[in-house]
N, C-alpha and C. Protein backbone atom coordinates (compact mmCIF):
# COMPACT_ATOMS: atom_id res chain seq x y z
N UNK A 1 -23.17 32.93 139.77
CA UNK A 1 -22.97 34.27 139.25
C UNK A 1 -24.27 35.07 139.28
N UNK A 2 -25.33 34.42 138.78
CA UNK A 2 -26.97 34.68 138.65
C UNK A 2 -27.30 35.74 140.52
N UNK A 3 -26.67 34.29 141.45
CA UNK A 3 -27.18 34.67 142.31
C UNK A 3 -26.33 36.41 142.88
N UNK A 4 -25.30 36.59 142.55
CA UNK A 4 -24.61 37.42 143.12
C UNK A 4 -25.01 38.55 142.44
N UNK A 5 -24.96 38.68 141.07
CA UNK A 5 -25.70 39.84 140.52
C UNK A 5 -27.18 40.23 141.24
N UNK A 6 -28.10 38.90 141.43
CA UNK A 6 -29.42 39.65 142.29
C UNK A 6 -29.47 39.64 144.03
N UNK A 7 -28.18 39.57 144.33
CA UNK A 7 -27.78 40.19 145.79
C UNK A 7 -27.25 41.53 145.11
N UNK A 8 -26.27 41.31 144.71
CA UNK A 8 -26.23 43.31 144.48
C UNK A 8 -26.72 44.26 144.01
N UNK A 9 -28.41 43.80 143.22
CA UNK A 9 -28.80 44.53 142.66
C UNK A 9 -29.86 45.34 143.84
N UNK A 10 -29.97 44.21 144.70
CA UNK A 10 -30.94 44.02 145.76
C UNK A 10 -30.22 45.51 146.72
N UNK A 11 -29.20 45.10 147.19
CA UNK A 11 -28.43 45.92 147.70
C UNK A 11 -28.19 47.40 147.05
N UNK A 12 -27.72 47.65 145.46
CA UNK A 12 -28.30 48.87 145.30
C UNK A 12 -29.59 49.56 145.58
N UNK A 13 -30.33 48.93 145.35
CA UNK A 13 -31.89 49.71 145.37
C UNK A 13 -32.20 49.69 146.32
N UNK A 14 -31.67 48.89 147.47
CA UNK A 14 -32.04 49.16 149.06
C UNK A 14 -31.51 50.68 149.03
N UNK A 15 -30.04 50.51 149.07
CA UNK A 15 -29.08 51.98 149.07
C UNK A 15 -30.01 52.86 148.59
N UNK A 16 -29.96 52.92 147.29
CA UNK A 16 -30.68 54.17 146.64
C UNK A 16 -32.08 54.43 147.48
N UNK A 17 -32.75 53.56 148.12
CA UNK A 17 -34.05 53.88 148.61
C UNK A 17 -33.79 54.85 149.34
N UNK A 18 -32.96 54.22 150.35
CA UNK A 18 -32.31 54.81 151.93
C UNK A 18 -32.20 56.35 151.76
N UNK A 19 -31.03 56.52 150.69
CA UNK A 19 -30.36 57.43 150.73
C UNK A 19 -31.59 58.99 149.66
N UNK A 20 -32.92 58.18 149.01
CA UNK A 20 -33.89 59.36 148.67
C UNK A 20 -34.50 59.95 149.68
N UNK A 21 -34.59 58.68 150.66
CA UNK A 21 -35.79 59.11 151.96
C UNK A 21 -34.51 60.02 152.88
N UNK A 22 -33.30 59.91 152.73
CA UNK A 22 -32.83 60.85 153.52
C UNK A 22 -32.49 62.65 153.11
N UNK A 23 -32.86 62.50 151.49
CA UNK A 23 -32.49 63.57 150.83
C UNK A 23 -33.90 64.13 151.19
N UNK A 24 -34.67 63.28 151.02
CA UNK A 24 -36.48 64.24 151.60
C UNK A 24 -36.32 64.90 152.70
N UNK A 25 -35.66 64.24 153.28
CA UNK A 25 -35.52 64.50 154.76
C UNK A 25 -35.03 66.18 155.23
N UNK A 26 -33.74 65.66 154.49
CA UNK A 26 -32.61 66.97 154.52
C UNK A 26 -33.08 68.88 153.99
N UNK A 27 -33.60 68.33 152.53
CA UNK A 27 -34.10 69.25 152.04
C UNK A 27 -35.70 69.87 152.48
N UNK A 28 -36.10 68.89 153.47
CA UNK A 28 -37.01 69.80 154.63
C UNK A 28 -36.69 71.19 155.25
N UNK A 29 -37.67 72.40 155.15
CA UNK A 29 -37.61 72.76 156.50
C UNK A 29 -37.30 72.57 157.97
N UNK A 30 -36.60 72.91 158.91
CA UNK A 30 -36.60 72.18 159.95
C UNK A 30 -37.03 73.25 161.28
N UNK A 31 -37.06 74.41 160.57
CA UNK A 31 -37.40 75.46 162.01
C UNK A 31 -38.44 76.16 161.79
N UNK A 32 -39.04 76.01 163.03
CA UNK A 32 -40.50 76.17 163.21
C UNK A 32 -41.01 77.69 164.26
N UNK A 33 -41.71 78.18 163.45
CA UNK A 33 -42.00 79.70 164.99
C UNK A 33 -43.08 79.60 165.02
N UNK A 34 -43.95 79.57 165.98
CA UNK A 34 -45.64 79.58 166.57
C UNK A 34 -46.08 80.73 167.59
N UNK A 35 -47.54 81.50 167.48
CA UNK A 35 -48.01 81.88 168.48
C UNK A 35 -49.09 81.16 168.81
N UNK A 36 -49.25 81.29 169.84
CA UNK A 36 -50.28 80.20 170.60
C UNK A 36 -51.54 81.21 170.57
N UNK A 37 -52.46 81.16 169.87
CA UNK A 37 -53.85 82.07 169.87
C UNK A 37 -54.39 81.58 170.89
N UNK A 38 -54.57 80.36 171.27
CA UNK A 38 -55.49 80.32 172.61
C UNK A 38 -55.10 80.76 173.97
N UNK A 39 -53.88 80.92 174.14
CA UNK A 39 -53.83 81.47 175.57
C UNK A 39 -53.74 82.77 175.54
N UNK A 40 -53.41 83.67 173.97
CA UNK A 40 -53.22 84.85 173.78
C UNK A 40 -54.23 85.87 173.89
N UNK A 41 -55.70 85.25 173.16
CA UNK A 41 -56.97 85.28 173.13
C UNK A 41 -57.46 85.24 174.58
N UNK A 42 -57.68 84.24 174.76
CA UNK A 42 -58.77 83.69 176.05
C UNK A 42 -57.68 84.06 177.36
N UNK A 43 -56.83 83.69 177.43
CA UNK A 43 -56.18 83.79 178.89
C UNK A 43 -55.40 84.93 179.34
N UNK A 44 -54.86 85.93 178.48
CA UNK A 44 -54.39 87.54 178.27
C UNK A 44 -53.24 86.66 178.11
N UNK A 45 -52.66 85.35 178.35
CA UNK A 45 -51.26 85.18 178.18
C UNK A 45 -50.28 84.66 176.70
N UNK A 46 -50.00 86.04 176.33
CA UNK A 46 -49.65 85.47 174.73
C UNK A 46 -48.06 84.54 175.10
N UNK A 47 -48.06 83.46 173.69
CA UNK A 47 -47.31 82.48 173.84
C UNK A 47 -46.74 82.26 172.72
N UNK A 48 -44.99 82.48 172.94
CA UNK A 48 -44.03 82.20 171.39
C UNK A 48 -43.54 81.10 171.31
N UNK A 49 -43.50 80.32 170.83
CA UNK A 49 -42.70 79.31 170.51
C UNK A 49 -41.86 78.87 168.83
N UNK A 50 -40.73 78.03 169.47
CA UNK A 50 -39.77 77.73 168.19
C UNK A 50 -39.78 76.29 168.66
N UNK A 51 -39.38 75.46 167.42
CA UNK A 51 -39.72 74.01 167.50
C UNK A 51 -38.33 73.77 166.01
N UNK A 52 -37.72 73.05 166.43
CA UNK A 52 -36.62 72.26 165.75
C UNK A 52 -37.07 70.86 165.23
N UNK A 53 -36.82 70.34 164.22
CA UNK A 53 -37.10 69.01 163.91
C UNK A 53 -36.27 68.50 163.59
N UNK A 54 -36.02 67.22 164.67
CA UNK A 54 -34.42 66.32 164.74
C UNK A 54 -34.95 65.32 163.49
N UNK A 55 -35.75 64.60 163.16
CA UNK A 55 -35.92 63.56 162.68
C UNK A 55 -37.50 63.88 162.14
N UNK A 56 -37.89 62.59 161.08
CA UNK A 56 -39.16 62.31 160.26
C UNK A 56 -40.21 62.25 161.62
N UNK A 57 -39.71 61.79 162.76
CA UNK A 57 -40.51 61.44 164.32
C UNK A 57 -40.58 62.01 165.37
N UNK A 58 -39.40 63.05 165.32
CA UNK A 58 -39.31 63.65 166.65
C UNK A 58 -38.53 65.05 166.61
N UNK A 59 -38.94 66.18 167.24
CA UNK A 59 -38.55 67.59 167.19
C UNK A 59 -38.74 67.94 169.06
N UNK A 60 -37.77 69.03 168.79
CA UNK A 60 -37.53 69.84 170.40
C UNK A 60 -37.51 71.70 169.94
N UNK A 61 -38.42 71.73 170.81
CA UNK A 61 -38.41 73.20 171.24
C UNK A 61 -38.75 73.57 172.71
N UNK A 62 -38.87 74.93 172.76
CA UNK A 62 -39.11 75.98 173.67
C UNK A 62 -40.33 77.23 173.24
N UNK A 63 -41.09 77.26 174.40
CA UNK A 63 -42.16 78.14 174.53
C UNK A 63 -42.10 79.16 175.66
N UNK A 64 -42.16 80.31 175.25
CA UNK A 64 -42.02 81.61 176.41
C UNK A 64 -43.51 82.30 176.37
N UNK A 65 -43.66 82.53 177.33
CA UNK A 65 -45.00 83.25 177.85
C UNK A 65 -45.01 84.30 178.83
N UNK A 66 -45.67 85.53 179.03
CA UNK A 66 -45.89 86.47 179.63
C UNK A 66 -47.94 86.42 179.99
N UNK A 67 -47.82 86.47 181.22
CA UNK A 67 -49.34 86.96 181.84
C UNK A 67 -49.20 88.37 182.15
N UNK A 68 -50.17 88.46 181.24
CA UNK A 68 -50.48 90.23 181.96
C UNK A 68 -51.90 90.40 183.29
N UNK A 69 -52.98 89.47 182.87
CA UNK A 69 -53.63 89.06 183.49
C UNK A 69 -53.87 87.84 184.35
N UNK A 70 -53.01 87.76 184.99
CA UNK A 70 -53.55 86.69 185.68
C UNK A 70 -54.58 86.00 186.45
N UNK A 71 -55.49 86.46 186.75
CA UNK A 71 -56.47 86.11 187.77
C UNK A 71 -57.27 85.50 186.72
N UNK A 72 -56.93 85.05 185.37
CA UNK A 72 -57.90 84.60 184.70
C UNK A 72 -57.04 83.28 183.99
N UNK A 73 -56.34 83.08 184.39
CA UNK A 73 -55.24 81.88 183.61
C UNK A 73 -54.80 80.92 184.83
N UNK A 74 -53.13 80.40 184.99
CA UNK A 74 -53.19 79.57 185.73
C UNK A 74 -52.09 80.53 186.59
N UNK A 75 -52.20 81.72 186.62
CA UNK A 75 -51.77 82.74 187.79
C UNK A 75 -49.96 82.95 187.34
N UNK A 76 -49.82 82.49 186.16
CA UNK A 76 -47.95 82.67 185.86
C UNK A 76 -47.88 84.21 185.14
N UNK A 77 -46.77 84.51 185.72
CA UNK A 77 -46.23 86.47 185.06
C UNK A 77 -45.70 85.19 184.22
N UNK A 78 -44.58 84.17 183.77
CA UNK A 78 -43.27 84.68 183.15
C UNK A 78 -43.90 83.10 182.81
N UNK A 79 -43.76 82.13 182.06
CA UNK A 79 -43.70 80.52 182.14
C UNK A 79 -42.52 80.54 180.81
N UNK A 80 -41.44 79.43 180.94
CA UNK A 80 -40.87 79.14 179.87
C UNK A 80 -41.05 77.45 179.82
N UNK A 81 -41.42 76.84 178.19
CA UNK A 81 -41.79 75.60 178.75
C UNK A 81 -40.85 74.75 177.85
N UNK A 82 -39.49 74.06 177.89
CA UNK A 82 -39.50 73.64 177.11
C UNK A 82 -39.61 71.85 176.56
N UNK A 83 -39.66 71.63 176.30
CA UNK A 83 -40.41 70.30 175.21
C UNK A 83 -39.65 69.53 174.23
N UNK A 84 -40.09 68.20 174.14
CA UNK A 84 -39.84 67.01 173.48
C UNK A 84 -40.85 66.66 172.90
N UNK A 85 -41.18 66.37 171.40
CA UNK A 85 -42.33 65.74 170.84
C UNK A 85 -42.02 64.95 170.17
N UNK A 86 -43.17 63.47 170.43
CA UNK A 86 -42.94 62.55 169.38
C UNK A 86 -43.72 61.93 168.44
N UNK A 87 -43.69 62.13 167.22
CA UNK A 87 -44.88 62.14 166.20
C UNK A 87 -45.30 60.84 165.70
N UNK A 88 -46.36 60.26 165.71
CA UNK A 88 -46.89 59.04 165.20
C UNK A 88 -47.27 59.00 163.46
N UNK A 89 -47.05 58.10 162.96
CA UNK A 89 -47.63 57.88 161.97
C UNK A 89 -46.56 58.98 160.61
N UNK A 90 -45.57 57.24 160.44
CA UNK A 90 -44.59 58.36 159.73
C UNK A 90 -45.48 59.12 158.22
N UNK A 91 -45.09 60.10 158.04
CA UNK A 91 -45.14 60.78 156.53
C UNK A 91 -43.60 61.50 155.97
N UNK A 92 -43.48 60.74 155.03
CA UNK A 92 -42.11 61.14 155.18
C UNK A 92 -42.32 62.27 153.62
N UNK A 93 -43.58 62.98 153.43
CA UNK A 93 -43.22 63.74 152.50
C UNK A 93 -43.70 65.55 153.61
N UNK A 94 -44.59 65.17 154.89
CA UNK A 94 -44.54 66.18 155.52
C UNK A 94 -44.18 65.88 156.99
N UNK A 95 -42.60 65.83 157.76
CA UNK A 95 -42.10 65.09 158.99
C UNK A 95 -42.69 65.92 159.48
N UNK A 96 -42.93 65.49 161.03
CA UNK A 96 -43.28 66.22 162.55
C UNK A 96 -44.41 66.69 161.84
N UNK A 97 -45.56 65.56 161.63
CA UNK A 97 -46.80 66.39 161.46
C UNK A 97 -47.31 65.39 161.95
N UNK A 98 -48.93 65.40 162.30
CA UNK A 98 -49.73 64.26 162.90
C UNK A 98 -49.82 64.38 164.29
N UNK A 99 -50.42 63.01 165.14
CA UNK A 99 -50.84 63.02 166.23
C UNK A 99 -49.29 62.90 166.63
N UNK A 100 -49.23 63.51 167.85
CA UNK A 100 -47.83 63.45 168.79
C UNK A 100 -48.55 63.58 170.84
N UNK A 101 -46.88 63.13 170.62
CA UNK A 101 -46.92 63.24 172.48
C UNK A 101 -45.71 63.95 172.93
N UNK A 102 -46.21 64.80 174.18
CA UNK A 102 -45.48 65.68 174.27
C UNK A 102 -44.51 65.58 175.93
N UNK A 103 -43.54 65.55 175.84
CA UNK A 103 -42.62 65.46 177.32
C UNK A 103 -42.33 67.12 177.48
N UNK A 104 -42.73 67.73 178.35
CA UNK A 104 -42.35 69.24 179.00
C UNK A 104 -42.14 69.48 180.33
N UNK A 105 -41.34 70.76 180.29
CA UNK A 105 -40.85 71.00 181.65
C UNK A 105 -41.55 72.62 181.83
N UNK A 106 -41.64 72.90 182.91
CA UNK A 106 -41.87 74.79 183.00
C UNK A 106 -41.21 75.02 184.33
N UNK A 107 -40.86 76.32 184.20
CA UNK A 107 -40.02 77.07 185.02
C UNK A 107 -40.43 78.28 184.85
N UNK A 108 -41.15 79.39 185.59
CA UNK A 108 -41.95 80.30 185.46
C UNK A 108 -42.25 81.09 187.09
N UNK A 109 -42.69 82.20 186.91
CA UNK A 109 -43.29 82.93 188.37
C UNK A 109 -44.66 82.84 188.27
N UNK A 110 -45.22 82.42 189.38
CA UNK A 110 -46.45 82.66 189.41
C UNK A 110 -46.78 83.06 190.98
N UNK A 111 -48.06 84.09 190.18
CA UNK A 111 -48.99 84.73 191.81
C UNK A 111 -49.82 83.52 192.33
N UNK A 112 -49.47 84.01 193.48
CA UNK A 112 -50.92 83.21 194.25
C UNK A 112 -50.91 84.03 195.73
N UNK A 113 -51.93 83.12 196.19
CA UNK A 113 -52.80 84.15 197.63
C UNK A 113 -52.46 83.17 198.87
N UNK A 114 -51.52 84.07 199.88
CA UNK A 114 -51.60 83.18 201.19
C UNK A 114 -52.02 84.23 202.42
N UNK A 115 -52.04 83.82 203.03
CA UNK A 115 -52.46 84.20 204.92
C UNK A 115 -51.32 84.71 205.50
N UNK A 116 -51.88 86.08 205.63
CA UNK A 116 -50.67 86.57 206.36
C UNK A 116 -51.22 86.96 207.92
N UNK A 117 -50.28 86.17 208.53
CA UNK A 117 -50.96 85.97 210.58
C UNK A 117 -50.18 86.80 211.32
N UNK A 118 -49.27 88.01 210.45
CA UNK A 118 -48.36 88.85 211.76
C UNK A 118 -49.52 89.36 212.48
N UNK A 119 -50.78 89.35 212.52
CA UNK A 119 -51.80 90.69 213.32
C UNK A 119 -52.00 89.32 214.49
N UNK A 120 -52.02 89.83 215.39
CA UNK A 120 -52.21 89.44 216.79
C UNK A 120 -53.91 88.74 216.29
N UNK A 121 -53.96 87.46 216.29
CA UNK A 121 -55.31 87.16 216.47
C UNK A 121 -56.11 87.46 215.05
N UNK A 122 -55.79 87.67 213.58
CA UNK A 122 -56.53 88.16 213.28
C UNK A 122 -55.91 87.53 211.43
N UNK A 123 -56.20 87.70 210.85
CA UNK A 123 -55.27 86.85 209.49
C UNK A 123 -55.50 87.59 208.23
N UNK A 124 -54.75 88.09 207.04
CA UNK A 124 -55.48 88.81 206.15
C UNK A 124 -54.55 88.19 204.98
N UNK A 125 -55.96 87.92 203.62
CA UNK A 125 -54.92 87.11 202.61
C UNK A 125 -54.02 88.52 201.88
N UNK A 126 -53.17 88.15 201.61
CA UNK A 126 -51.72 88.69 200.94
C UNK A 126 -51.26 87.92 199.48
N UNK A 127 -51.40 89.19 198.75
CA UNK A 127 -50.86 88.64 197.47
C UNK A 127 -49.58 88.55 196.87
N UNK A 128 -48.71 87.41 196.39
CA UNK A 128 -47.26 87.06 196.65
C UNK A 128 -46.81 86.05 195.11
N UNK A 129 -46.00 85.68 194.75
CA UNK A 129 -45.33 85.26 193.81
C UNK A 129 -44.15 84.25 194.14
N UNK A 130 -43.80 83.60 193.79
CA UNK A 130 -42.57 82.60 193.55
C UNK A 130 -42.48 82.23 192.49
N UNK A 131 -41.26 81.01 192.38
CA UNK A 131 -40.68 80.35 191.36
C UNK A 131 -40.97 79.11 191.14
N UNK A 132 -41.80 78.70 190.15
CA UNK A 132 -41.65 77.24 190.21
C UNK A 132 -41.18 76.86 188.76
N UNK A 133 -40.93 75.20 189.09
CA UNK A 133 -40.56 74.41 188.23
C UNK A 133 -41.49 73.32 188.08
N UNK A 134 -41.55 72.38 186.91
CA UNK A 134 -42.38 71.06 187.06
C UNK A 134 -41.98 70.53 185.99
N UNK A 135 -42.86 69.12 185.76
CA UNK A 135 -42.54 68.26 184.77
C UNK A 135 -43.57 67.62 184.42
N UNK A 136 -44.71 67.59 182.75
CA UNK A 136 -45.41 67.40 182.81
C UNK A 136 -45.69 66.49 180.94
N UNK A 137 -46.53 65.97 180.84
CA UNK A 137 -47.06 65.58 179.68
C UNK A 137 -47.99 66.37 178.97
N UNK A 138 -48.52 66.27 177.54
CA UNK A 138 -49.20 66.61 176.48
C UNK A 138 -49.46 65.68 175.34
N UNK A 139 -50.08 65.71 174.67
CA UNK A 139 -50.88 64.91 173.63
C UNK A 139 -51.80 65.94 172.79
N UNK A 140 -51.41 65.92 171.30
CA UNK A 140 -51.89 67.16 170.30
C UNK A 140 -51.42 66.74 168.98
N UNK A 141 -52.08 67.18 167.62
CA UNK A 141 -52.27 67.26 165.92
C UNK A 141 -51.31 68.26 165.85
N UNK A 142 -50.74 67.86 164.88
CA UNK A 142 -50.36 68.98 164.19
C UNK A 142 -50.23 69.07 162.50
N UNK A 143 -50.99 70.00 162.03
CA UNK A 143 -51.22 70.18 160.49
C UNK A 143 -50.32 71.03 159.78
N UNK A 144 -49.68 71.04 158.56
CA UNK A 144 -48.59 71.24 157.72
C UNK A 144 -49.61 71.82 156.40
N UNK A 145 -49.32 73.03 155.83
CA UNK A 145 -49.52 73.37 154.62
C UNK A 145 -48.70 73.22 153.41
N UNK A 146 -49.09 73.36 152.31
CA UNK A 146 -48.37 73.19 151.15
C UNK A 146 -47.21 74.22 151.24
N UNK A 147 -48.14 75.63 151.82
CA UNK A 147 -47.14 76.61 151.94
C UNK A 147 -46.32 76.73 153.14
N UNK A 148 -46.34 75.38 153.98
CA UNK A 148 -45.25 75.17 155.06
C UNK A 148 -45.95 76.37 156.18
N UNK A 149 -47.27 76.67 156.00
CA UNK A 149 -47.74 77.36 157.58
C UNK A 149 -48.46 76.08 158.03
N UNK A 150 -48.49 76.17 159.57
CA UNK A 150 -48.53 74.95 160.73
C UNK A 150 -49.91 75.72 161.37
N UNK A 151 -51.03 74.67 161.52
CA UNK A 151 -51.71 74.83 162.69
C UNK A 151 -51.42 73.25 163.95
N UNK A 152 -51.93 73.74 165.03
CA UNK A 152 -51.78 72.25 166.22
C UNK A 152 -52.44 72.31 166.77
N UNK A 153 -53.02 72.05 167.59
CA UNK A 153 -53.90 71.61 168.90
C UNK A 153 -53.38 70.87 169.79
N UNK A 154 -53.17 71.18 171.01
CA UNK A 154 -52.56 70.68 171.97
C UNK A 154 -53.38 70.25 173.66
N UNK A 155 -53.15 69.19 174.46
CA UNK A 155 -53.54 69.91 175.68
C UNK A 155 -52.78 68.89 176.67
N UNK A 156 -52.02 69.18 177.84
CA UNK A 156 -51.71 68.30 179.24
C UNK A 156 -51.75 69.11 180.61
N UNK A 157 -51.05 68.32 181.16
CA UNK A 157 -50.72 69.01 182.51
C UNK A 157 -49.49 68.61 183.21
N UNK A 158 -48.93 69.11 184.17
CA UNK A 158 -47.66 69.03 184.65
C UNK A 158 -47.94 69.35 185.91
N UNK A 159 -46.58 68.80 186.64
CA UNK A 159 -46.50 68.98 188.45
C UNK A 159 -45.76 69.83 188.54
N UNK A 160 -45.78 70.94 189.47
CA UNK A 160 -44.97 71.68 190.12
C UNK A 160 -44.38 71.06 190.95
N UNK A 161 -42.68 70.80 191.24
CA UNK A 161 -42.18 70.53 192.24
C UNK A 161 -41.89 71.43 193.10
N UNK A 162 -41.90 72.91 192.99
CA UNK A 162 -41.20 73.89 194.19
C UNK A 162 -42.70 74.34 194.14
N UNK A 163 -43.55 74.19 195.39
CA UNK A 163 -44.28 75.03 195.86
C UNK A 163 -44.68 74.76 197.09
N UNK A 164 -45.23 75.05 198.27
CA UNK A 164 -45.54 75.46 199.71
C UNK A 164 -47.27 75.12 199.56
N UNK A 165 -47.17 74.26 200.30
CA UNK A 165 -48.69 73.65 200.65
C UNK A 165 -49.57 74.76 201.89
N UNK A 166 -49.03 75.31 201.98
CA UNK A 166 -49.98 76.29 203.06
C UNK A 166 -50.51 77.53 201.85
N UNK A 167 -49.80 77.72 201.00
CA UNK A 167 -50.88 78.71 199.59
C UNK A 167 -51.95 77.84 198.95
N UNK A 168 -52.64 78.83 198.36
CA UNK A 168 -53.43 78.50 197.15
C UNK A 168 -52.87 76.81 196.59
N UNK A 169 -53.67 76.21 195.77
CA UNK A 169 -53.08 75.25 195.25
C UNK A 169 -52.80 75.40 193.79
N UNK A 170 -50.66 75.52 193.68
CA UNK A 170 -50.33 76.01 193.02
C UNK A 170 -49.09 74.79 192.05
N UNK A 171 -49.95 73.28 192.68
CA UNK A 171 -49.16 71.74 192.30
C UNK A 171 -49.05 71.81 191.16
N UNK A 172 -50.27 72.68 189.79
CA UNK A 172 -50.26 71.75 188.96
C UNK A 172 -50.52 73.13 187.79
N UNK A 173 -50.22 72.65 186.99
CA UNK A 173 -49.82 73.46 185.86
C UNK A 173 -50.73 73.07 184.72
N UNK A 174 -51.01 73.98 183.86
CA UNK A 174 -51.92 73.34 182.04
C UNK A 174 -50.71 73.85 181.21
N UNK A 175 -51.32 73.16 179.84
CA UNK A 175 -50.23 72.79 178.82
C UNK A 175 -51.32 72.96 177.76
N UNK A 176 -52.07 74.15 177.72
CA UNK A 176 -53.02 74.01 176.82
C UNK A 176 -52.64 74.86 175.44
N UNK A 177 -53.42 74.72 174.01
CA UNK A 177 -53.08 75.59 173.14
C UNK A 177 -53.63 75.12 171.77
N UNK A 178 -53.96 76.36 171.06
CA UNK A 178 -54.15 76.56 169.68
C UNK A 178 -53.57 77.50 168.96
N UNK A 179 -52.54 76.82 168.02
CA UNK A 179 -51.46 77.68 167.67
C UNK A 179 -50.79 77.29 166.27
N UNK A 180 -50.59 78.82 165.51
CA UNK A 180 -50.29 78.64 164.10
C UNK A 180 -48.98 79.53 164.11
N UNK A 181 -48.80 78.85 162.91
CA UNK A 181 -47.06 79.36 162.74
C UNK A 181 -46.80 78.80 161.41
N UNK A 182 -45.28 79.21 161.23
CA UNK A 182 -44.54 79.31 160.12
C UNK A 182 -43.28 78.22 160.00
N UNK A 183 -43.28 76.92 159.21
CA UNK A 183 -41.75 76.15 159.04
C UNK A 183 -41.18 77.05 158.50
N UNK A 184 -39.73 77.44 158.51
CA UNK A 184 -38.93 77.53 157.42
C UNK A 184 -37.60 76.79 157.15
């Protein structure tokens, strides 16, 4: 009898554990909005992002970007990037915070410079645009306030799969950023 009462007592307080760490959970914030100051600042290309948090470990969003300047960034008018992150080192009183790794994709226009040979004998570079896509990694902090504002630090790189080897070299993409925002 002894023993069955301290199997079920065992078994409540497992339950009850379970079911606090999921009420922490729940009664989280889970949506996240960011501007990226470093590419907004330094590269003319300001950067929005929203970030969802599935779990205490792992959140998905999307990042949109506009270049106004390009000749000083990585040559994209339009980049949309969106993303998988997975956070190390549970805290289960502030989730999706800490060191993480990042799975991303981009799909974006970017300028670049090729050779244009219609002149009989003679070649002149030409400035031109396409579409690419890629698939790339990241690795970045991310810090949580009391008052639920977010700073991060981020940085990777990614492959372009659609681009033409006779332009500029336009393989490879950055994933860089310093960027604060708001859970709610």
């Amino acid at each position: 009898m002894k023993k069955n009462i301290v199997i079920l007592s065992v078994f409540i307080f497992t339950s009850l554990f379970c079911i606090k760490a999921q009420e922490n959970l729940e009664l989280t914030d889970r949506h996240e909005l960011k501007l990226n100051l470093g590419s907004s600042v330094f590269v003319a290309f300001p950067e929005v992002s929203y970030e969802y948090i599935l779990s205490e470990d792992m959140s998905v969003g999307a990042a949109v970007g506009f270049g106004f300047d390009t000749s000083t960034g990585d040559d994209y008018n339009f980049k949309t990037t969106p993303f998988l992150r997975w956070f190390f080192g549970r805290n289960t009183q502030q989730p999706a915070t800490g060191f993480f790794l990042e799975a991303n994709a981009a799909f974006g226009t970017q300028n670049f410079n090729r050779y244009d040979t219609t002149i009989e004998n003679d070649y002149d570079w030409v400035a031109d645009s396409m579409f690419t896509t890629g698939l790339g990694l990241a690795v970045g902090w991310k810090y949580l306030s009391k008052n639920n504002w977010t700073g991060e630090l981020y940085a990777g790189m990614g492959r372009n799969f659609i681009f033409d080897k006779s332009y500029d070299d336009v393989s490879l993409y950055s994933r860089v950023g310093i960027s604060i925002g708001k859970r709610f």
